[in-house]
Protein backbone atom coordinates (compact mmCIF):
# COMPACT_ATOMS: atom_id res chain seq x y z
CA UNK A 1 14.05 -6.30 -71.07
CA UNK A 2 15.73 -6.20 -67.48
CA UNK A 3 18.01 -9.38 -66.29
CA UNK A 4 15.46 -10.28 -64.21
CA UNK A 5 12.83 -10.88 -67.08
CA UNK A 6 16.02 -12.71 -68.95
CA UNK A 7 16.37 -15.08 -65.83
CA UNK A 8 12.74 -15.85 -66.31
CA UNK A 9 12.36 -15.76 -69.99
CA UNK A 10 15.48 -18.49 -70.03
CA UNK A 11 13.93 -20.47 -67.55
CA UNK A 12 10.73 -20.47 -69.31
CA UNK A 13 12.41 -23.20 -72.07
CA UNK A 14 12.81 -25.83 -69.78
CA UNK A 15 10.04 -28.26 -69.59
CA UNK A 16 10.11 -29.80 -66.13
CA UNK A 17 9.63 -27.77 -63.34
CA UNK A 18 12.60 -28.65 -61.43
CA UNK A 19 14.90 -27.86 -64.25
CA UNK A 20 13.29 -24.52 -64.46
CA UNK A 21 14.00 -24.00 -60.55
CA UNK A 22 17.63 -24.97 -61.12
CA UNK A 23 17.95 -22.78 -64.49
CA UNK A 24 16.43 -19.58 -62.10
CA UNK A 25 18.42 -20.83 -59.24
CA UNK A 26 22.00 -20.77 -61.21
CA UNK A 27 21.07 -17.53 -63.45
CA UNK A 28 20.41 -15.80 -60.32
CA UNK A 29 23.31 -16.85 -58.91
CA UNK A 30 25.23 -15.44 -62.01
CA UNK A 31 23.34 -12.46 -62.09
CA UNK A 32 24.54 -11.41 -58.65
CA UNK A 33 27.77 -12.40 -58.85
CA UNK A 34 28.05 -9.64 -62.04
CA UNK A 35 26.28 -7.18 -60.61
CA UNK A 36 28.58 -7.62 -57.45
CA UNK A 37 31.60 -7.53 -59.45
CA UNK A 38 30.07 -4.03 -61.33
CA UNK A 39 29.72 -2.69 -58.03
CA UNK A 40 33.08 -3.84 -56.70
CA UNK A 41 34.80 -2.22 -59.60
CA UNK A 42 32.28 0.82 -59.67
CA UNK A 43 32.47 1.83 -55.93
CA UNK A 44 36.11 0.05 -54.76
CA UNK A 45 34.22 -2.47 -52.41
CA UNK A 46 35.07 -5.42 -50.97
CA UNK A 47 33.18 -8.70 -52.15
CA UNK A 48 30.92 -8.79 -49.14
CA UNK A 49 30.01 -5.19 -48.70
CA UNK A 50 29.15 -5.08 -52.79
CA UNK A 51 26.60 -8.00 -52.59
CA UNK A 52 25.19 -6.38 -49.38
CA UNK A 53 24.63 -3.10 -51.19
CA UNK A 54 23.79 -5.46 -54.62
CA UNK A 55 21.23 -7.31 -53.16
CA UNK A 56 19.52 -4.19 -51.10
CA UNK A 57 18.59 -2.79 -54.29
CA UNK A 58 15.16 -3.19 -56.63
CA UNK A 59 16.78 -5.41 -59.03
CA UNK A 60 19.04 -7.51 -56.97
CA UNK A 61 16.40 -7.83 -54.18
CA UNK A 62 14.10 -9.02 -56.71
CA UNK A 63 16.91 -11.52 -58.41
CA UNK A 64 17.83 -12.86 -55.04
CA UNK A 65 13.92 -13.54 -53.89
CA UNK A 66 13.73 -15.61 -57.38
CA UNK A 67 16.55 -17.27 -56.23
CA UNK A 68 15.97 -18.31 -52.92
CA UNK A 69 12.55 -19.84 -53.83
CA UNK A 70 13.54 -21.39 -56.49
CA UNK A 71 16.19 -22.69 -54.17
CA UNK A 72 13.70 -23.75 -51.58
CA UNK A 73 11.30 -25.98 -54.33
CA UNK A 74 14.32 -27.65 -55.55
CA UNK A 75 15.48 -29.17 -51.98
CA UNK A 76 11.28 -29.78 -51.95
CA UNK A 77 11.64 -32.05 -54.66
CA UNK A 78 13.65 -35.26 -55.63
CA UNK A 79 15.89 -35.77 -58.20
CA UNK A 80 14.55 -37.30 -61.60
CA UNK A 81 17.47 -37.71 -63.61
């Protein structure tokens, strides 16, 4: 199993919708921030040019389109704590 079915998998156990938006949201957020730090330590990059090259490839182009629409449905919908 990849990260990206992990992301999904996790957010699978929430039982609203919007929780499961925030749970992909914040797991993709951690996701890329590790893979950028791999990459910074891997290939001596700076912050900026690692998430560039992270999120340009399969995975974290993939991760970051999760993200973002997850991200987008959240703002969609109000708060219900």
């Amino acid at each position: 199993m990849n990260t990206l079915e992990q992301m999904i998998a996790k957010a699978e156990k929430e039982t609203s919708l919007r929780k499961r938006a925030i749970s992909l949201r914040d797991e993709g957020d951690a996701l890329l921030e590790t893979m950028t730090q791999d990459k910074m330590a891997a290939d001596g990059l700076n912050h900026l040019d690692a998430y560039d090259a992270v999120v340009k490839s399969d995975l974290g182009g993939a991760i970051l389109r999760h993200r973002e629409e997850a991200s987008r449905f959240i703002e969609s919908q109000p708060a219900q704590d």
